[in-house]
Protein backbone atom coordinates (compact mmCIF):
# COMPACT_ATOMS: atom_id res chain seq x y z
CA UNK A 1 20.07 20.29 -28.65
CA UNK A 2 18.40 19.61 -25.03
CA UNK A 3 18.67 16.82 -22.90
CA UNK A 4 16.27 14.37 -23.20
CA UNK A 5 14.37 11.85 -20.62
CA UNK A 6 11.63 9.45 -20.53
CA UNK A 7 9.79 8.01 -17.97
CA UNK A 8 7.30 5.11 -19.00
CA UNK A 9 4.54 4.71 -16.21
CA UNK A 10 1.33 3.59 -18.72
CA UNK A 11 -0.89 2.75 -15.56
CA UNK A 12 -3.61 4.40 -14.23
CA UNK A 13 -4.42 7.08 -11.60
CA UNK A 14 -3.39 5.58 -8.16
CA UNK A 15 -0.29 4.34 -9.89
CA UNK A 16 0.81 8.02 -11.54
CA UNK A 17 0.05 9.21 -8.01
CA UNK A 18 2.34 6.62 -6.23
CA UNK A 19 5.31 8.09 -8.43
CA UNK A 20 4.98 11.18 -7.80
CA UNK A 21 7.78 11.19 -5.44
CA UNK A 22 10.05 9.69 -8.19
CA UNK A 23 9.15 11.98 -10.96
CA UNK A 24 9.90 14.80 -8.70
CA UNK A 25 13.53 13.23 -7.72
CA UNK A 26 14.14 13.27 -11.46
CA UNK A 27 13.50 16.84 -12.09
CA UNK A 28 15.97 17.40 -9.23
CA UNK A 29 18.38 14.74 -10.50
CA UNK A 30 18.37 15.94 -14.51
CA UNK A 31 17.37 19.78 -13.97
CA UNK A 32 18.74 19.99 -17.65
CA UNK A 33 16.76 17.59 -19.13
CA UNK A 34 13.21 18.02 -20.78
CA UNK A 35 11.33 15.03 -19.07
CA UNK A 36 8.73 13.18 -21.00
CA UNK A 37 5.98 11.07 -19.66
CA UNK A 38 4.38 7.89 -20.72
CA UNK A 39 1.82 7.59 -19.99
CA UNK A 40 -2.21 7.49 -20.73
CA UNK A 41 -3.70 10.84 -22.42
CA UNK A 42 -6.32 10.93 -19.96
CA UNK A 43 -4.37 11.76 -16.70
CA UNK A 44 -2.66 14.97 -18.32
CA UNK A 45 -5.10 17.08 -16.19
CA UNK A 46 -2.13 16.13 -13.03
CA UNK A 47 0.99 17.03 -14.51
CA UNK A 48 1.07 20.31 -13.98
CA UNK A 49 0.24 19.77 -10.16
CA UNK A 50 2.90 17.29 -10.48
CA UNK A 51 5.90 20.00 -11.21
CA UNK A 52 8.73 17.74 -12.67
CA UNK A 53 6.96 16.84 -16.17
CA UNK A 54 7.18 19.17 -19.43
CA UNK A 55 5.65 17.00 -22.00
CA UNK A 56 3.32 13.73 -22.29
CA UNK A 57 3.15 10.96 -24.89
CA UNK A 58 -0.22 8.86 -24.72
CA UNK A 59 1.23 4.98 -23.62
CA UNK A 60 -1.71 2.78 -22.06
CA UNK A 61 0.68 -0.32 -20.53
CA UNK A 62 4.29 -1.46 -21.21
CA UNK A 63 4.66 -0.30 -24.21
CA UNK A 64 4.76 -0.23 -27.40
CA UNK A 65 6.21 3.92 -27.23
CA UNK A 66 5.48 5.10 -30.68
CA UNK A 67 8.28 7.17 -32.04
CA UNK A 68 6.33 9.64 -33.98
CA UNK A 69 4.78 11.05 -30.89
CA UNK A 70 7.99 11.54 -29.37
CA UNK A 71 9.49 15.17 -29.63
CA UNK A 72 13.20 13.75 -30.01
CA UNK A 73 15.02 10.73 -32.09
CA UNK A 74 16.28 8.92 -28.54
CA UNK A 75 16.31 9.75 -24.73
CA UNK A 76 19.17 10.43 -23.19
CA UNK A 77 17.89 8.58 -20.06
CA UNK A 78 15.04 6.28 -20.19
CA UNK A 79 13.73 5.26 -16.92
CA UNK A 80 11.55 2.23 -16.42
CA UNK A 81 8.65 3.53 -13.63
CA UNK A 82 6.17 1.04 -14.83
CA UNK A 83 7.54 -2.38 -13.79
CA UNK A 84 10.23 -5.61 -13.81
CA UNK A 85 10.02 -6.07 -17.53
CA UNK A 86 10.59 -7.86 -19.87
CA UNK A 87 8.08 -5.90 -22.27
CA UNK A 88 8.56 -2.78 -20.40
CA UNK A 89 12.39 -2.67 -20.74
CA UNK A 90 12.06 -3.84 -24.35
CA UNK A 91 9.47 -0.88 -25.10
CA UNK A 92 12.49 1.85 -23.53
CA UNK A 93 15.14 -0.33 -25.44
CA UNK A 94 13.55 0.37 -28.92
CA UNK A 95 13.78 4.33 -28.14
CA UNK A 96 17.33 3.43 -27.81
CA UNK A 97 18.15 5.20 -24.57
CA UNK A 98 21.48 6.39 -23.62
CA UNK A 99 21.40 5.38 -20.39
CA UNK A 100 18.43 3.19 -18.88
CA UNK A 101 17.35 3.17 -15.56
CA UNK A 102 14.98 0.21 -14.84
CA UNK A 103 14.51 -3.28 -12.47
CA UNK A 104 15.89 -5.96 -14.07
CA UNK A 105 18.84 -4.01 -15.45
CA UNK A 106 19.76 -2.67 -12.25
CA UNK A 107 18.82 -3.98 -8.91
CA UNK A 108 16.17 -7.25 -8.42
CA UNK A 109 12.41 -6.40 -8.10
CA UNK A 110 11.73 -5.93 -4.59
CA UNK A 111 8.90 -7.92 -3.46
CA UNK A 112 6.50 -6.81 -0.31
CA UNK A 113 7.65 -3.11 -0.85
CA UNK A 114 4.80 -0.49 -1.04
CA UNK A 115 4.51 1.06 -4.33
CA UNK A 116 5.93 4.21 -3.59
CA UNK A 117 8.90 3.50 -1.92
CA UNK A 118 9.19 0.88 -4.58
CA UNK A 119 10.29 3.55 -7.23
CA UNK A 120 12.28 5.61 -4.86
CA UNK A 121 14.66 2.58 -3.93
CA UNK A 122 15.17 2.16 -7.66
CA UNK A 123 16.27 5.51 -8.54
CA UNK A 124 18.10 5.69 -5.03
CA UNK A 125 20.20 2.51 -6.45
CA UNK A 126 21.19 4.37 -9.08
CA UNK A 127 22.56 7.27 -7.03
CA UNK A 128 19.50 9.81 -7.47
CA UNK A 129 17.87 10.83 -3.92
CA UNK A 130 14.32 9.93 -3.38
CA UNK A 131 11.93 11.24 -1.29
CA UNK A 132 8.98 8.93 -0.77
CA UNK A 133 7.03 11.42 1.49
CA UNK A 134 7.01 14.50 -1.26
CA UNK A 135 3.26 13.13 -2.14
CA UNK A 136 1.88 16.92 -1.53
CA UNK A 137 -0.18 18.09 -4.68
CA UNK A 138 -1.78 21.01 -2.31
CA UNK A 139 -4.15 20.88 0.94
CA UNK A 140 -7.56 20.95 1.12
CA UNK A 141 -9.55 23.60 1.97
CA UNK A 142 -12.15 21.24 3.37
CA UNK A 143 -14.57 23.30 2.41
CA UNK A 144 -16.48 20.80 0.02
CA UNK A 145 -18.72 18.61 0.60
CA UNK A 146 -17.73 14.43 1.75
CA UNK A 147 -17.04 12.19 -1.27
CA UNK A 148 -17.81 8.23 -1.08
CA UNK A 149 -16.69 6.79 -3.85
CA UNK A 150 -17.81 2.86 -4.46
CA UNK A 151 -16.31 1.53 -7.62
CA UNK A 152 -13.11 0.34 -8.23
CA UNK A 153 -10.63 -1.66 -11.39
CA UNK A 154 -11.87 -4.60 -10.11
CA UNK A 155 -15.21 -6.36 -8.21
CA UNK A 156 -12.23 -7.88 -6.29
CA UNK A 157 -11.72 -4.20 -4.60
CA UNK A 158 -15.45 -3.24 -4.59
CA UNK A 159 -17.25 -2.75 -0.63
CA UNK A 160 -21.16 -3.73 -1.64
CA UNK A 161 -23.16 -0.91 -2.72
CA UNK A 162 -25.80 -1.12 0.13
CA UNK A 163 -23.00 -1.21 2.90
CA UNK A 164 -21.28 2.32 1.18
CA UNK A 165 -25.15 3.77 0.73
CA UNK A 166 -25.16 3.02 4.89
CA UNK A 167 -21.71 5.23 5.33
CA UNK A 168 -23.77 8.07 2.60
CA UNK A 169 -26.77 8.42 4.75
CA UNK A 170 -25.03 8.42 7.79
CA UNK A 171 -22.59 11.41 6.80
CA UNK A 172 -23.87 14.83 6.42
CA UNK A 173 -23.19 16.70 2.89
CA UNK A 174 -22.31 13.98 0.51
CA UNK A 175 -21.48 13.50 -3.19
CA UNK A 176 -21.18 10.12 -4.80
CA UNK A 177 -18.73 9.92 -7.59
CA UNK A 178 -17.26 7.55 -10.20
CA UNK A 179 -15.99 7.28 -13.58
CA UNK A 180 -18.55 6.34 -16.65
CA UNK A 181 -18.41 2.81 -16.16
CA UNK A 182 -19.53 2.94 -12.52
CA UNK A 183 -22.20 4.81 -12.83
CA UNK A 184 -24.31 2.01 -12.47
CA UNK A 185 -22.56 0.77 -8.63
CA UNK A 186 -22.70 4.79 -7.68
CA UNK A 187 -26.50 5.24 -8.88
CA UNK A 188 -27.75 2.43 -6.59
CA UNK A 189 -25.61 4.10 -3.65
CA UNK A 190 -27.22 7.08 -3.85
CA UNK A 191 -30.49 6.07 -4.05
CA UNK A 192 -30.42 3.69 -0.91
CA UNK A 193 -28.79 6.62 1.10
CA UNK A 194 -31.88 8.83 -0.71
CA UNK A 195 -29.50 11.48 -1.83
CA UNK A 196 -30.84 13.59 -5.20
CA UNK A 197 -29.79 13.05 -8.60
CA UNK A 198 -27.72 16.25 -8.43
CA UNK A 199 -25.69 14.38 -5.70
CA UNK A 200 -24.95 11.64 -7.84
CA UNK A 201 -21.99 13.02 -10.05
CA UNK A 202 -20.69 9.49 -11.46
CA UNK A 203 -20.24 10.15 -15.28
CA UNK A 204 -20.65 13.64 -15.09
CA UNK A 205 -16.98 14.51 -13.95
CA UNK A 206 -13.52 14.63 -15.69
CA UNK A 207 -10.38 14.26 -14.31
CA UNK A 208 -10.13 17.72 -13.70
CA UNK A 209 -13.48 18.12 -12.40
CA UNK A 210 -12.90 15.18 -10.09
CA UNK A 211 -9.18 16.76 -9.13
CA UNK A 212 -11.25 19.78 -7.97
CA UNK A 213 -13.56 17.79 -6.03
CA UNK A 214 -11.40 16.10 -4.34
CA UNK A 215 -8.86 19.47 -3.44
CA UNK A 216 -11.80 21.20 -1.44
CA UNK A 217 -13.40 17.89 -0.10
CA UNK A 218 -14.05 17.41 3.58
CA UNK A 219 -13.33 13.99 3.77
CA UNK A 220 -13.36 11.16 0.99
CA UNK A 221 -14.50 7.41 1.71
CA UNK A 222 -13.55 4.84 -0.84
CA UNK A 223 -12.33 1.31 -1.65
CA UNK A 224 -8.45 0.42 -2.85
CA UNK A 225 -8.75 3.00 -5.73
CA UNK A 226 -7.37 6.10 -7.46
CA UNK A 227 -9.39 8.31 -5.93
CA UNK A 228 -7.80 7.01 -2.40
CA UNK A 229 -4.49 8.48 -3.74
CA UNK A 230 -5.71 11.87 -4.73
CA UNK A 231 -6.93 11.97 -0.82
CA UNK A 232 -3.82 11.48 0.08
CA UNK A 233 -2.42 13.74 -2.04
CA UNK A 234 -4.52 16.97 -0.83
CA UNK A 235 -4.32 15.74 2.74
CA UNK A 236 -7.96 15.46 2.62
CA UNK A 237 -8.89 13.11 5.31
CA UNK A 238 -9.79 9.24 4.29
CA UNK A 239 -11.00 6.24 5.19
CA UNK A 240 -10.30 3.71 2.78
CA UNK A 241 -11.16 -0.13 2.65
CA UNK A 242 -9.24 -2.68 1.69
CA UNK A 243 -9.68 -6.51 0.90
CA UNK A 244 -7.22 -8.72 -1.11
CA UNK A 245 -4.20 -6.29 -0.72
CA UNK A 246 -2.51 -5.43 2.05
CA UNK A 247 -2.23 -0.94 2.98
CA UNK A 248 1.37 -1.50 3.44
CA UNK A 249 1.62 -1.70 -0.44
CA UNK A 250 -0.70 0.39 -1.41
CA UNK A 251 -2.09 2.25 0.99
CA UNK A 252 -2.21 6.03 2.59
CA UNK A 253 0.67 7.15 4.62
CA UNK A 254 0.50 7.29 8.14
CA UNK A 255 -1.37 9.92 10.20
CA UNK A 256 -2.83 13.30 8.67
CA UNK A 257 -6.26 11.41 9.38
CA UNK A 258 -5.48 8.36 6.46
CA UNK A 259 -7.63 5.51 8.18
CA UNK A 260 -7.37 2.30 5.78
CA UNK A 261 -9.06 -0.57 7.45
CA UNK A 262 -8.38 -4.00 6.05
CA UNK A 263 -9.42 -7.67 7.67
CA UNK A 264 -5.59 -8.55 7.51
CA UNK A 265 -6.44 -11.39 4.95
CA UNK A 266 -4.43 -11.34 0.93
CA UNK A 267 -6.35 -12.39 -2.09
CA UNK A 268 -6.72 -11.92 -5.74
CA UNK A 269 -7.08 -7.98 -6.65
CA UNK A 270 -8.19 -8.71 -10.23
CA UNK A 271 -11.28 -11.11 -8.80
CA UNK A 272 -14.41 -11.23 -10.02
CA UNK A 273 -16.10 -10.86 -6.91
CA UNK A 274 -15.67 -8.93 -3.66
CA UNK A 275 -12.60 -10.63 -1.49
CA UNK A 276 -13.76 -11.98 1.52
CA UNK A 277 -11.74 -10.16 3.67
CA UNK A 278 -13.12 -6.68 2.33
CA UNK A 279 -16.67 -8.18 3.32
CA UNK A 280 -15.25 -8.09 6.58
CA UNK A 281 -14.98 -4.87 7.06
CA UNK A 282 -18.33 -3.52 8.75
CA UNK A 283 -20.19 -0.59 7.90
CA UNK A 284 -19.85 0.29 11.79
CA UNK A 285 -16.18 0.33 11.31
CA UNK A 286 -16.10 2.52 8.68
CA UNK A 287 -19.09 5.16 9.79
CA UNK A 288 -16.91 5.56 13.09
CA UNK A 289 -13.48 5.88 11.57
CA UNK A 290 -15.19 9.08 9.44
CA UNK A 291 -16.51 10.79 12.09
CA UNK A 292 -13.20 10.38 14.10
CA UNK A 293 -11.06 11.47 10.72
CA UNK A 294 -13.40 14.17 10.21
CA UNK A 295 -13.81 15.30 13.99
């Protein structure tokens, strides 16, 4: 019978991004094992990019993990990449795990710790090496066209649509993207920078198709998002703004031409209105951090 492991991470695209670097320290850790991944249906267009993933059970947040989608009775390791717990932990407890790796079991939650090294340090406590710089899912070819991409989780995290139309018209050969739900934020961008309709591709892209957009993209402009993480993970340059939280948690790595700009001022992420210290940030500020990213 093979070795079995689970890894619960039911969070969204930045977040399956920001453990990459663990899932891959798992596939060198259990080589043996047949790793399974919870987490939400809709990001299954990554894992092959990913390498260290062979199968995927569809888990939006802690938990429950229903059973019947699993292709074994119980893990042999069950390891906790979604957070402290309690619900989490109880949701890997119920597939009755043979060994559990998770915070709260094992070492404290670290607080002030950006997300990826977050998940390293956990599996690192537990004796499996972690590399939090093995972020890589290829390199752009840069031969795409610039992507500014306005919408965000939260209004919290979301630049004013007029400022990012100001960055659009000033760059040459731009798309505006954005899932279905922000197609209203991307349409008024694009029609303030007076782009075309076919430039405006919120709605009209996949995962996969926005994957491929963002691998050949020339540079990508964007607020504290998912799509900021997929920059980083096809070294396509970036500039990307942040207001209530702070880059050193959750933002691009340094150098390869990752500019995050942020006012230096913490507030509420899940807000219902743009933090004040991301309407700090001036479209000046952002137009000349592009064209030095991109130069």
């Amino acid at each position: 019978m093979a070795l079995e492991l689970l890894a619960l991470r039911g969070l969204g695209l930045g977040d399956l991004l920001t453990a990459v670097p663990a899932l891959r320290s798992l596939r060198q850790a259990f080589p043996a094992h047949r790793i399974t991944l919870a987490a939400p249906r809709y990001l299954e267009a990554l894992l092959p990019l990913i390498g260290a993933v062979d199968d995927q059970v569809d888990v939006s947040g802690p938990g429950p993990i229903p059973a019947r989608a699993l292709p074994f009775e119980r893990p042999d390791v069950a390891v906790n990449l979604h957070g402290r717990g309690p619900q989490s932990i109880e949701a890997l407890r119920r597939t009755d795990p043979g060994r559990l790796i998770s915070f709260g079991t094992g070492p404290p939650w670290p607080e002030g710790v950006h997300e990826v090294r977050r998940w390293c340090d956990l599996l690192e406590w537990h004796g499996i090496p972690a590399d939090p710089g093995d972020l890589t899912l290829g390199i752009s070819d840069r031969t795409g066209p610039a992507i500014v991409h306005p919408g965000a989780a939260f209004p919290a995290r979301r630049w004013p649509p007029d400022r990012f139309a100001e960055v659009a018209a000033a760059l040459d050969d731009v798309i505006v993207t954005g899932n279905a739900e922000e197609v209203p934020i991307a349409a008024r961008v694009a029609e303030l920078a007076g782009l075309p309709p076919e430039r405006m591709l919120a709605g009209r892209t996949c995962l996969a198709d926005l994957i491929d957009l963002v691998s050949r993209a020339k540079l990508v402009v964007c607020g504290d998002t998912g799509v900021a993480h997929l920059a980083t993970a096809f070294c396509v340059p970036s500039v990307v703004l942040f207001g209530p939280v702070s880059p050193k948690l959750w933002g691009p790595p340094p150098g390869w031409r990752h500019v995050a700009l942020w006012a230096g001022q913490n507030g509420d992420p899940h807000g219902e209105r743009p933090d004040p210290g991301l309407l700090r940030i001036e479209v000046s500020e952002v137009v000349d951090a592009a064209m030095e990213v991109i130069s």
